[in-house]
N, C-alpha and C. Protein backbone atom coordinates (compact mmCIF):
# COMPACT_ATOMS: atom_id res chain seq x y z
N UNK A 1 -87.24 56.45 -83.01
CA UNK A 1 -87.34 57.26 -81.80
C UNK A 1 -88.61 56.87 -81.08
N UNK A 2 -88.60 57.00 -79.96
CA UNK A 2 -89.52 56.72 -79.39
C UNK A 2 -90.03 57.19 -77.71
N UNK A 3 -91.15 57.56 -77.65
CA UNK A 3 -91.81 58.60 -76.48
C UNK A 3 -91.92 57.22 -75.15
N UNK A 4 -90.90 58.16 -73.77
CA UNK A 4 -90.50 57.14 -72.65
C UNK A 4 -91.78 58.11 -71.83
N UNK A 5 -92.04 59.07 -72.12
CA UNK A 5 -93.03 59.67 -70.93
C UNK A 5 -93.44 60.92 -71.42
N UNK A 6 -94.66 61.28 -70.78
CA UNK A 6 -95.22 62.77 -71.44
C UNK A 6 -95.74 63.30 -70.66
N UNK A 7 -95.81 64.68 -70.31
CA UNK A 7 -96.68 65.33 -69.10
C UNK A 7 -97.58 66.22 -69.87
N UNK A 8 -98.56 66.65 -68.85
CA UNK A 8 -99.54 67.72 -69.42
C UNK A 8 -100.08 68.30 -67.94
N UNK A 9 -100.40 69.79 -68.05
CA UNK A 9 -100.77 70.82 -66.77
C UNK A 9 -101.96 71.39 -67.28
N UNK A 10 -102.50 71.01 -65.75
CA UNK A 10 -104.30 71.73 -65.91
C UNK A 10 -104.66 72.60 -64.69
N UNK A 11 -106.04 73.09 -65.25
CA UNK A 11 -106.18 73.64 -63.72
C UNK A 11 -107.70 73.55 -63.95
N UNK A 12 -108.35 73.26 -62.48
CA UNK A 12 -109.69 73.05 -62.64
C UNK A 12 -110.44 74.50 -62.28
N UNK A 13 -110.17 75.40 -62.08
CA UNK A 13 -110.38 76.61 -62.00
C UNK A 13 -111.18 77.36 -60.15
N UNK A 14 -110.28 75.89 -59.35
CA UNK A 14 -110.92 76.41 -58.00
C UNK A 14 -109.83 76.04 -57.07
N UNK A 15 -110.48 76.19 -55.73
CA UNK A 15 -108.99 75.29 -54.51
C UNK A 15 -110.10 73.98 -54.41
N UNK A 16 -109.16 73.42 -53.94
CA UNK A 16 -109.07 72.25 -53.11
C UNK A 16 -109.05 71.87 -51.85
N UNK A 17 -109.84 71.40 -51.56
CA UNK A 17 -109.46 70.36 -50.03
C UNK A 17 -108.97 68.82 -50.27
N UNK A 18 -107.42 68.87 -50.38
CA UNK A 18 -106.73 67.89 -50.52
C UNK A 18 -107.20 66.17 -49.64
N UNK A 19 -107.36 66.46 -48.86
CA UNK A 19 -107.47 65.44 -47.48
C UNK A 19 -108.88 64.91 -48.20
N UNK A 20 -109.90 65.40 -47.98
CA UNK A 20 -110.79 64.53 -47.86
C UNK A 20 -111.47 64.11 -49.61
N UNK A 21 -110.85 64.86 -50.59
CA UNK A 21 -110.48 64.69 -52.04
C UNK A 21 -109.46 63.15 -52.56
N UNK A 22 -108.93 62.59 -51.53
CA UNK A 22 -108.05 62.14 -51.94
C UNK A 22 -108.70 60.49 -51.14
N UNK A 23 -109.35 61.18 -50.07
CA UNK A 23 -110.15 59.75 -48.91
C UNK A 23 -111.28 59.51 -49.89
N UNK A 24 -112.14 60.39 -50.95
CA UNK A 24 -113.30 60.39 -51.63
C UNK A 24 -112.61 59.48 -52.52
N UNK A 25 -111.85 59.57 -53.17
CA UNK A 25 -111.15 58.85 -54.38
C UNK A 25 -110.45 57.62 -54.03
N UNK A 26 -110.14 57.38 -52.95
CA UNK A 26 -109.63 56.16 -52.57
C UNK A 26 -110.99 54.77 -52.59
N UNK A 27 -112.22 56.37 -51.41
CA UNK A 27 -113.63 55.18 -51.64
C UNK A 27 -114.19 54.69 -52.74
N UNK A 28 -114.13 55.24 -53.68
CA UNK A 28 -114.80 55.57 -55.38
C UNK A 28 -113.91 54.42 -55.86
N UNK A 29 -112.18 54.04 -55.14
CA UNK A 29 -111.73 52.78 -56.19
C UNK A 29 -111.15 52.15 -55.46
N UNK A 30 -112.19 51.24 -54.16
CA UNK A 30 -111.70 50.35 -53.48
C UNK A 30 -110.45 50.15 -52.89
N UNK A 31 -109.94 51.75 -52.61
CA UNK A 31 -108.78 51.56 -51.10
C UNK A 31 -107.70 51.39 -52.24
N UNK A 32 -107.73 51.40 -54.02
CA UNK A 32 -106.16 50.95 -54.59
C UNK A 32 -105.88 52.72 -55.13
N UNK A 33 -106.04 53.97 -54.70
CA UNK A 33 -105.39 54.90 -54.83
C UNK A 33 -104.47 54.89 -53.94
N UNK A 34 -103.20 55.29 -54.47
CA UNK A 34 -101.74 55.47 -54.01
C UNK A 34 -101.48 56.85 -53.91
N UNK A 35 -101.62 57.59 -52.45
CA UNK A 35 -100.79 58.94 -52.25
C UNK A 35 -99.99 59.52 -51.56
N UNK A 36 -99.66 60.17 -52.14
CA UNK A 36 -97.89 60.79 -51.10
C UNK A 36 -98.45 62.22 -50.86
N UNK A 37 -98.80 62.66 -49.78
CA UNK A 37 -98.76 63.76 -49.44
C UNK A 37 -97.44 64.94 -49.05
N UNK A 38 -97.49 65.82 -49.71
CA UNK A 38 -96.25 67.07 -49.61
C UNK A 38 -96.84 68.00 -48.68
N UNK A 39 -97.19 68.18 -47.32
CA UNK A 39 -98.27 69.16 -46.54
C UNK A 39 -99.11 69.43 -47.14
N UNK A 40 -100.24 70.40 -46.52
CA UNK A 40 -101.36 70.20 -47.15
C UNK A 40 -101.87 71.33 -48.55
N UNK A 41 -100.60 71.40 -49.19
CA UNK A 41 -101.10 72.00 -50.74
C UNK A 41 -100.85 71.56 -51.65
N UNK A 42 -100.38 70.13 -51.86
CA UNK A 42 -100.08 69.19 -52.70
C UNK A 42 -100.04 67.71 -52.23
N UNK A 43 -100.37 66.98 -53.28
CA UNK A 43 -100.34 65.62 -53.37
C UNK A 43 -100.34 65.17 -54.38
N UNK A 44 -99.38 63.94 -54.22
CA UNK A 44 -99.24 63.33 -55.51
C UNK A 44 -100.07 61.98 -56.13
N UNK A 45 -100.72 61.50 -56.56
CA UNK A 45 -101.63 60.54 -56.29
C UNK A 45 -101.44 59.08 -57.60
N UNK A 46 -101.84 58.10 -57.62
CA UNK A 46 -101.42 57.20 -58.41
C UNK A 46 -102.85 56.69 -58.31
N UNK A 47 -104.11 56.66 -59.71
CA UNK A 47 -105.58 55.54 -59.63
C UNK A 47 -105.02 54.34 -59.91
N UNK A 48 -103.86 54.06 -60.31
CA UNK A 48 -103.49 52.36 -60.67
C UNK A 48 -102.35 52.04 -60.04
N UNK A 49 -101.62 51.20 -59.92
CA UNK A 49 -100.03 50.86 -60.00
C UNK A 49 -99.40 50.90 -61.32
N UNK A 50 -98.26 51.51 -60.70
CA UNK A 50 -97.74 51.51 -62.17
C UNK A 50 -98.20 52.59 -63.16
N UNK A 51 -99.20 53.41 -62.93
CA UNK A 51 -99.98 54.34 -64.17
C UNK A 51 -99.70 55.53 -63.68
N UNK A 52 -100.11 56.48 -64.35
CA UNK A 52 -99.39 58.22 -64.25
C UNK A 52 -99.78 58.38 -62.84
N UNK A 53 -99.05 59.32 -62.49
CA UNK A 53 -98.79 60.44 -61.49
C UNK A 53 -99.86 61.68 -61.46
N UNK A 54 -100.36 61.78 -61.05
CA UNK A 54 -100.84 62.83 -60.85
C UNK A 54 -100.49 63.81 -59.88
N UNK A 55 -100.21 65.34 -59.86
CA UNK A 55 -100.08 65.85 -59.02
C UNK A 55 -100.72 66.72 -59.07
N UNK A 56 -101.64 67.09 -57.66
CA UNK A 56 -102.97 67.76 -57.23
C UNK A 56 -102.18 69.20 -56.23
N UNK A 57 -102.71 70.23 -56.91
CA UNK A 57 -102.37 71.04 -55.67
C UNK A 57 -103.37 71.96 -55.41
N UNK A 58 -103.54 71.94 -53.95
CA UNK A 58 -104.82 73.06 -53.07
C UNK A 58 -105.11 74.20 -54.16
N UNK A 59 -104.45 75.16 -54.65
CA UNK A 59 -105.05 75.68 -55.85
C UNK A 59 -106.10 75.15 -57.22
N UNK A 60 -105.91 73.91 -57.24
CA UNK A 60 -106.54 73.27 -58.38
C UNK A 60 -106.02 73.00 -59.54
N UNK A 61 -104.65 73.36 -59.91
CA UNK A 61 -103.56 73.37 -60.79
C UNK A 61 -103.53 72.02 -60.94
N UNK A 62 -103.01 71.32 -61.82
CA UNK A 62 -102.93 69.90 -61.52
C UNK A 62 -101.52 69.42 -62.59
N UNK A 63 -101.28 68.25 -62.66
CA UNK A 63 -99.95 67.54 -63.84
C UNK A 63 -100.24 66.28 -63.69
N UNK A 64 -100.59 65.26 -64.63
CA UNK A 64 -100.21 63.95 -64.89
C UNK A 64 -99.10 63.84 -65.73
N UNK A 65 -98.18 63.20 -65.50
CA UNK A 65 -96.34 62.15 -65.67
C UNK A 65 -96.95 61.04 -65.78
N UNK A 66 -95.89 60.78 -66.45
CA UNK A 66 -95.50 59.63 -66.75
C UNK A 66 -96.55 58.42 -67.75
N UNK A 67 -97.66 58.89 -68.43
CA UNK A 67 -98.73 58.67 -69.51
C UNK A 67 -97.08 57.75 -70.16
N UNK A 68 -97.24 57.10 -70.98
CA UNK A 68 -95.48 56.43 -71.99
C UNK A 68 -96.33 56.90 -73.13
N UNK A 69 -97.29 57.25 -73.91
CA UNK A 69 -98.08 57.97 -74.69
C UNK A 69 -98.90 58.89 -74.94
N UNK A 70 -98.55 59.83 -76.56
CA UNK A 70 -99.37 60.69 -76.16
C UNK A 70 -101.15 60.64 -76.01
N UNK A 71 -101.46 59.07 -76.52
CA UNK A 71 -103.06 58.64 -76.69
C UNK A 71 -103.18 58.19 -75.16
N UNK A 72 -101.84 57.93 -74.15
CA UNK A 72 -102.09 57.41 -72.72
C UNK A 72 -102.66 58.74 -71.75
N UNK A 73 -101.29 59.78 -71.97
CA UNK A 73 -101.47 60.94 -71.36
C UNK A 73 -103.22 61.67 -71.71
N UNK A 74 -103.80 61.33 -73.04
CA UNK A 74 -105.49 61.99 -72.91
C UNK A 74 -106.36 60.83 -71.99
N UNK A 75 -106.12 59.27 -72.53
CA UNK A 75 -106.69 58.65 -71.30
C UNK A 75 -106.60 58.85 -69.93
N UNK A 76 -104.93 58.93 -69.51
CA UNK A 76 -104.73 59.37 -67.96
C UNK A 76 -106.21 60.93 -67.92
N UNK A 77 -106.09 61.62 -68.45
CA UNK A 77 -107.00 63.17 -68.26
C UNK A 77 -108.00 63.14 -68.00
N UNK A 78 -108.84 62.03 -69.37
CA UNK A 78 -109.84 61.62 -69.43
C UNK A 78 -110.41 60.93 -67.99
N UNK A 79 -109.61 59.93 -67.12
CA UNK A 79 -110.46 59.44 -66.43
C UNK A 79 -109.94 60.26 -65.13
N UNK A 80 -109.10 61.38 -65.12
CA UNK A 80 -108.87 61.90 -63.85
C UNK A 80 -110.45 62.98 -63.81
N UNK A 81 -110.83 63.64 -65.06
CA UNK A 81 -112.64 64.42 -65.48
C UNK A 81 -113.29 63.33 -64.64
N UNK A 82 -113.17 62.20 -65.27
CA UNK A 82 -114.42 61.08 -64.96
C UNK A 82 -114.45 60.91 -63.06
N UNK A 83 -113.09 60.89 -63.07
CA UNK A 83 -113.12 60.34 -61.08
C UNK A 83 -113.53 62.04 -60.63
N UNK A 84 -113.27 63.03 -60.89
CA UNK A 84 -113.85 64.03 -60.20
C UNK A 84 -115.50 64.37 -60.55
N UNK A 85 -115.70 64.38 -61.89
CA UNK A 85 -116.96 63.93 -62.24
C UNK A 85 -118.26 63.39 -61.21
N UNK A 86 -117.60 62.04 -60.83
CA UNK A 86 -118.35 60.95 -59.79
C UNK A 86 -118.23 61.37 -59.03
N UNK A 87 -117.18 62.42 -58.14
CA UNK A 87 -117.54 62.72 -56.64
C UNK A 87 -118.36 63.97 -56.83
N UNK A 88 -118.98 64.21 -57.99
CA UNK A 88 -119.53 65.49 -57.79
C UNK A 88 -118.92 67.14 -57.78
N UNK A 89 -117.86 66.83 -58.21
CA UNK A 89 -116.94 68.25 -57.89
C UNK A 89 -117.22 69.31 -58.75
N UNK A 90 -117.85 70.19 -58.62
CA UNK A 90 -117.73 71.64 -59.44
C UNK A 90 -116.48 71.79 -59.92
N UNK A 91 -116.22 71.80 -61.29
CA UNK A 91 -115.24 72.47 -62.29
C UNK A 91 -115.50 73.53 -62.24
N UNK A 92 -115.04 74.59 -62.38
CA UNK A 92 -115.46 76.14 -62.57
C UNK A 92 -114.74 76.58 -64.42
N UNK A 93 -113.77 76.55 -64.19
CA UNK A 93 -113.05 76.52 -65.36
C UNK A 93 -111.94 75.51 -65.30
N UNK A 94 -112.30 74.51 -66.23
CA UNK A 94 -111.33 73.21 -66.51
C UNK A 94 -110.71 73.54 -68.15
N UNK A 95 -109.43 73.23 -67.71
CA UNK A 95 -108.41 73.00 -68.87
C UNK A 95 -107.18 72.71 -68.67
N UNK A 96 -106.87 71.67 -70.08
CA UNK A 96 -106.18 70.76 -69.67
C UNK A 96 -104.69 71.01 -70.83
N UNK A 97 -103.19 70.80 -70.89
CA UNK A 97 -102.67 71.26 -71.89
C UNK A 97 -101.43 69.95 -71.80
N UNK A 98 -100.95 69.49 -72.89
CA UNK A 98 -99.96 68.55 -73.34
C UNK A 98 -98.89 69.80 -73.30
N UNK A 99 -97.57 69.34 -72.46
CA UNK A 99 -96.61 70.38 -72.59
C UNK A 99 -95.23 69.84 -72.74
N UNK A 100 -95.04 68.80 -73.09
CA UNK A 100 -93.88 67.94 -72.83
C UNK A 100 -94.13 66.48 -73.03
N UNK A 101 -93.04 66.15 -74.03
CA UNK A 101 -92.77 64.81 -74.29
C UNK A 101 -91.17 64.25 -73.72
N UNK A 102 -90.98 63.11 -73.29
CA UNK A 102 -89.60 62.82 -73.21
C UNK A 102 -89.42 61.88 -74.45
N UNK A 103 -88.37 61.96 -75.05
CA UNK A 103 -88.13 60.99 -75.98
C UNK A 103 -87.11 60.34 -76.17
N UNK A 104 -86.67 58.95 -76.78
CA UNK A 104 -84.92 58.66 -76.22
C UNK A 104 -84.81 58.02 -78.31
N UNK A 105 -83.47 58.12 -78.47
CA UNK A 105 -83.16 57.99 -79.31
C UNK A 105 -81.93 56.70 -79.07
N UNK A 106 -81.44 56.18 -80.01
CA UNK A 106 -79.77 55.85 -80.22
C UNK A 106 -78.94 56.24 -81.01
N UNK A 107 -77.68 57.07 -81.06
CA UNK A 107 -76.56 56.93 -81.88
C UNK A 107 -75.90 55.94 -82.58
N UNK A 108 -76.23 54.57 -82.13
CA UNK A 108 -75.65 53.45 -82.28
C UNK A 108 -74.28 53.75 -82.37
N UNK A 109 -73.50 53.94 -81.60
CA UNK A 109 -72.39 54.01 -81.19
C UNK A 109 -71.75 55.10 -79.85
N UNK A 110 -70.57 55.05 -79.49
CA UNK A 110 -70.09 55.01 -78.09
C UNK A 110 -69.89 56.86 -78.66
N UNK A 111 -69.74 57.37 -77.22
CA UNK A 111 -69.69 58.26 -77.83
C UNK A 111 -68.58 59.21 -76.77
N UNK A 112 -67.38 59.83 -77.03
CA UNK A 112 -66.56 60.48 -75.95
C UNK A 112 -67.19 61.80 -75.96
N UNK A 113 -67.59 61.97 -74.16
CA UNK A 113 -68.35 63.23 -74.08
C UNK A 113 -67.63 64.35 -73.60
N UNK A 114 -65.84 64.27 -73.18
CA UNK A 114 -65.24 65.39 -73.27
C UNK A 114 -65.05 65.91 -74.66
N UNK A 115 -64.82 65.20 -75.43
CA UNK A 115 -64.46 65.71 -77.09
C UNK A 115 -65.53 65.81 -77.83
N UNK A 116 -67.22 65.16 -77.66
CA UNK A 116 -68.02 66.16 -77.91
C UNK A 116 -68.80 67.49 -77.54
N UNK A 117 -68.32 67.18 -76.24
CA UNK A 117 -68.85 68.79 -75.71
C UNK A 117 -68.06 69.83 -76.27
N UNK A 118 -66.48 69.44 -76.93
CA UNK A 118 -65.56 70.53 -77.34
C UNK A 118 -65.71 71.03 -78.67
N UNK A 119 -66.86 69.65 -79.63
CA UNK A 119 -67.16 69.88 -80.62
C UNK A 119 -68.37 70.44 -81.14
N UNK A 120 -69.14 70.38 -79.62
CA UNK A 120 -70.77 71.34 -79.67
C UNK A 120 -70.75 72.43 -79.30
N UNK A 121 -69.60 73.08 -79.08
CA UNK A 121 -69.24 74.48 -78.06
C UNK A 121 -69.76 74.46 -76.73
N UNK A 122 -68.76 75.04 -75.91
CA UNK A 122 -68.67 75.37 -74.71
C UNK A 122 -70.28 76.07 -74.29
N UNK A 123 -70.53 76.81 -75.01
CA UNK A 123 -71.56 77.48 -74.80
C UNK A 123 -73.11 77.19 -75.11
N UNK A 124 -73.06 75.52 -75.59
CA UNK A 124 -74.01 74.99 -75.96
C UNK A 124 -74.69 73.90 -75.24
N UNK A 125 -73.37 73.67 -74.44
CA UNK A 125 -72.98 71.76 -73.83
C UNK A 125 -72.40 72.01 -72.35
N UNK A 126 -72.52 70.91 -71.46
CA UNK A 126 -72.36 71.42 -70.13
C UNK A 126 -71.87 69.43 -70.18
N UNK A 127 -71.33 69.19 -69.12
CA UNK A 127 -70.49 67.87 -69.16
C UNK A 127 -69.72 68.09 -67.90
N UNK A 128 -70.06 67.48 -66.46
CA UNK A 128 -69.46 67.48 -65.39
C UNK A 128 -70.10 65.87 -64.68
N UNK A 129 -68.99 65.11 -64.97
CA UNK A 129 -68.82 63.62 -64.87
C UNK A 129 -69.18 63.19 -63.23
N UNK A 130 -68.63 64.28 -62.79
CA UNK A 130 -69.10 63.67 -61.28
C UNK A 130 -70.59 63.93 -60.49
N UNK A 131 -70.99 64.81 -61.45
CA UNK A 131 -72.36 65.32 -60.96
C UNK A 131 -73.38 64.52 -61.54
N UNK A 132 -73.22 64.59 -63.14
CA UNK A 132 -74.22 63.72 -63.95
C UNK A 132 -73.39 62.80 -64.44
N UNK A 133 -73.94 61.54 -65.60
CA UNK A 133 -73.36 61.04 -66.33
C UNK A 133 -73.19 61.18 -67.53
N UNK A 134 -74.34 62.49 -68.47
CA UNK A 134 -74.36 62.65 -69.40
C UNK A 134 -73.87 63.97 -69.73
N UNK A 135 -73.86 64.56 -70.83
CA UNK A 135 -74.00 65.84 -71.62
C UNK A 135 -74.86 66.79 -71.70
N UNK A 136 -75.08 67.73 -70.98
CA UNK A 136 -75.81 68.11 -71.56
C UNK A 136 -75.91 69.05 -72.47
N UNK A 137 -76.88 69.05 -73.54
CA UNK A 137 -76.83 69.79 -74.56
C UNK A 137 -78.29 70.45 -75.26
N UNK A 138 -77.52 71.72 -75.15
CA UNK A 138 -78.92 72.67 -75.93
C UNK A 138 -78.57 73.31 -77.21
N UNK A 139 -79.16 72.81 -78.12
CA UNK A 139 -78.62 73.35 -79.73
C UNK A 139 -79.21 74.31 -79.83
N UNK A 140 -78.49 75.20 -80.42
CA UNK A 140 -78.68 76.66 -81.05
C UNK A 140 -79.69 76.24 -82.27
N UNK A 141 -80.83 77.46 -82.27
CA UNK A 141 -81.72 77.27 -82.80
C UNK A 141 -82.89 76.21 -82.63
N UNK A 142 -82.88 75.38 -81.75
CA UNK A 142 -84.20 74.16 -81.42
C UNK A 142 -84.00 74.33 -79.73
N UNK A 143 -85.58 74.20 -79.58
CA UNK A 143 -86.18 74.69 -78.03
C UNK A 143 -86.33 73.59 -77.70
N UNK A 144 -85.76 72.28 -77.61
CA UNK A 144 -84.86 70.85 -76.55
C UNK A 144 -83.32 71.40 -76.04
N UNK A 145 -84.08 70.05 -75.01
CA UNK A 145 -82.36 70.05 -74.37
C UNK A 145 -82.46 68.04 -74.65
N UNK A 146 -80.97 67.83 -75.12
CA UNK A 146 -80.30 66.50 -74.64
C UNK A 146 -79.74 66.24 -74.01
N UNK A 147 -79.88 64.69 -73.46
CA UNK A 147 -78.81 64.11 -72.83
C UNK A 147 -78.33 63.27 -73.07
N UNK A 148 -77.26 63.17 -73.44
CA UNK A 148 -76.15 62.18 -74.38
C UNK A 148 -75.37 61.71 -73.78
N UNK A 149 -75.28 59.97 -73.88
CA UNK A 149 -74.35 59.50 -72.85
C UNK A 149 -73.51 59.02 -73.53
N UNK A 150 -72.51 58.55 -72.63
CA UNK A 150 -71.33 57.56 -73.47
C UNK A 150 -71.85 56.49 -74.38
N UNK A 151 -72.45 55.72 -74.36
CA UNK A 151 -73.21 54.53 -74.52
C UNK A 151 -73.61 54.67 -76.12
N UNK A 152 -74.28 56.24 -76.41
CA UNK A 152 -74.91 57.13 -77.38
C UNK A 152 -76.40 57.05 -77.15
N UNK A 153 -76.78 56.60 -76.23
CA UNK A 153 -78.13 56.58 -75.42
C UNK A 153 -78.60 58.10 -76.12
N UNK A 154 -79.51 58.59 -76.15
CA UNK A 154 -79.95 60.38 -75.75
C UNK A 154 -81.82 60.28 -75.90
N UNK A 155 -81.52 61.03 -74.71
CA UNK A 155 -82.75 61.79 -74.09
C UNK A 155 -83.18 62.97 -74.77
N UNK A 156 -84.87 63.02 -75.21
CA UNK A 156 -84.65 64.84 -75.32
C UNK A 156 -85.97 64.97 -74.89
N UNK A 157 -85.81 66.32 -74.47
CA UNK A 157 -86.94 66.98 -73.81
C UNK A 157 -87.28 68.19 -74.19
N UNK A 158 -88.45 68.94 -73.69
CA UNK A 158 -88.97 70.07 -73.86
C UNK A 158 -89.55 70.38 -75.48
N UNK A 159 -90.16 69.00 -75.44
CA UNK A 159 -90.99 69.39 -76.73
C UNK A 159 -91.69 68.37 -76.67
N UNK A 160 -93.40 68.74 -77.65
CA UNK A 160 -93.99 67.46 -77.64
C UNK A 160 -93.94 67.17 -79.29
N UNK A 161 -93.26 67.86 -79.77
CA UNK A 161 -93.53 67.42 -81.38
C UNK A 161 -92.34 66.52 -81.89
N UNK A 162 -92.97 65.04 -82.29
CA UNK A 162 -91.67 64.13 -82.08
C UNK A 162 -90.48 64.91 -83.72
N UNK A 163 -91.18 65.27 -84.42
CA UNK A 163 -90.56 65.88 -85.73
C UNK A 163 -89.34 66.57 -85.09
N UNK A 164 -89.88 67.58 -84.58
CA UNK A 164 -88.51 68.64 -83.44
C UNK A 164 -87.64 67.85 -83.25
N UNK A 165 -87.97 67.16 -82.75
CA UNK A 165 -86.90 65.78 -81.46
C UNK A 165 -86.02 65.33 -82.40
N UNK A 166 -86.82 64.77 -83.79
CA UNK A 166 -85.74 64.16 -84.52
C UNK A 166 -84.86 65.24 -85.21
N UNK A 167 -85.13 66.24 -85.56
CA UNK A 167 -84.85 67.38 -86.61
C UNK A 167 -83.23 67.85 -85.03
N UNK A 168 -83.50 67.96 -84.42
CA UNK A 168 -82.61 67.93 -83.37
C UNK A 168 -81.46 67.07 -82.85
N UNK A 169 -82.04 65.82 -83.10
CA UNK A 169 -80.95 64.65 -83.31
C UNK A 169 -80.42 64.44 -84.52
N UNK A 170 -80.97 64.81 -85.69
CA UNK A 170 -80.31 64.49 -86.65
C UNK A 170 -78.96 65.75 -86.96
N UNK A 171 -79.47 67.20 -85.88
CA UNK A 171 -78.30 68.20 -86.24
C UNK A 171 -77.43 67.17 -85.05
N UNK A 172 -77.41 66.79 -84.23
CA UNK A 172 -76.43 66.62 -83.06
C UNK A 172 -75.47 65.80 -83.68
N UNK A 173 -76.63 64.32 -84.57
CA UNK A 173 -75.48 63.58 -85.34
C UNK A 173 -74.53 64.16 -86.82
N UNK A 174 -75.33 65.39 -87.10
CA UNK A 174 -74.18 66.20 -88.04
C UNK A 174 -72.91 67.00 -87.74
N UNK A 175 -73.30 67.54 -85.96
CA UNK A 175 -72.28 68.43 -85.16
C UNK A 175 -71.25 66.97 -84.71
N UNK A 176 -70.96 65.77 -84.74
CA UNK A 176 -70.40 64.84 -83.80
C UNK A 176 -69.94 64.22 -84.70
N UNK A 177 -70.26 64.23 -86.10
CA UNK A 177 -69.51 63.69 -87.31
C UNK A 177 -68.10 64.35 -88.02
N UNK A 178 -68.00 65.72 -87.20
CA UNK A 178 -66.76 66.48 -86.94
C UNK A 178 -65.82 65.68 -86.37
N UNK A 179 -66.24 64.83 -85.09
CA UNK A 179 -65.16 65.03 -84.84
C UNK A 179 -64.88 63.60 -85.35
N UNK A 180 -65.58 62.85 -85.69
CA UNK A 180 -64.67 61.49 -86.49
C UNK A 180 -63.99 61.46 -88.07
N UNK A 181 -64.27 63.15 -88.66
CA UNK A 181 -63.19 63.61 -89.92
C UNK A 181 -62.01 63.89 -89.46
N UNK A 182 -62.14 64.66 -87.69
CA UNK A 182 -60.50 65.33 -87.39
C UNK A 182 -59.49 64.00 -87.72
């Protein structure tokens, strides 16, 4: 198994002035910050190509995505402290929290997702082909959701403890071994 992305939510304990926060940080790293502004109570910002996401909002709340580790996601943190650090910014109350891992697994094998959704219960599994391509599925008793494709690809989310993730895939591959006894 293995971790495709991880987020974590902070808040620096003040507001923001987005605009000229974001022109300070561009000067501090030679014009290569990347940002998408959402009006002026959010922005999304990129210090590298290619490297986490950050998203800044006028409250001071904050999220870095897309870390592919959980030792990336404390570096991404670490130097988002350090770049506010250098412009001088009053923290008032800073804290920072890991809240989510994505993780992808394989079934190694194909997998029919009308006849496993019939074998995970109706009330567990959701499967509408034209909307998504996968399954989705929330097992009774574990706080993930999957997404299981034909392929046997699966996604899981809403946890950062990779143990969960597997302890979760290993019930999905015990609920789906039903249906290759019928």
């Amino acid at each position: 198994m293995e971790i495709v992305s991880t987020m974590g939510t902070g808040s620096l304990g003040r507001e923001l002035n987005l605009e000229p926060l974001v022109s300070d940080l561009q000067s501090q790293n030679g014009g290569v910050v990347d940002a998408n502004f959402h009006g002026d109570a959010m922005v999304t910002i990129r210090l590298e190509e290619g490297g986490p996401a950050y998203t800044i909002y006028r409250t001071g709340s904050f999220q870095i995505r897309g870390a592919e580790t959980e030792e990336g996601l404390a570096r991404a943190e670490r130097r988002f402290r350090e770049e506010l650090d250098e412009l001088k910014i009053e923290i008032d109350g800073y804290d920072f929290e890991h809240v989510t891992s994505v993780f992808m697994e394989s079934l190694d094998r194909r997998v029919d997702l009308e006849t496993a959704m019939i074998a995970l219960g109706l009330e567990n599994s959701e499967y509408e082909p034209e909307q998504f391509p996968g399954l989705i599925y929330r097992p009774p008793s574990f706080e993930v959701t999957l997404l299981v494709f034909a392929s046997g690809k699966i996604i899981i989310g809403g946890t950062t403890d990779r143990s969960q993730a597997l302890d979760a895939v290993d019930h999905l591959r015990e609920q789906l071994s039903t249906i290759e006894r019928v």
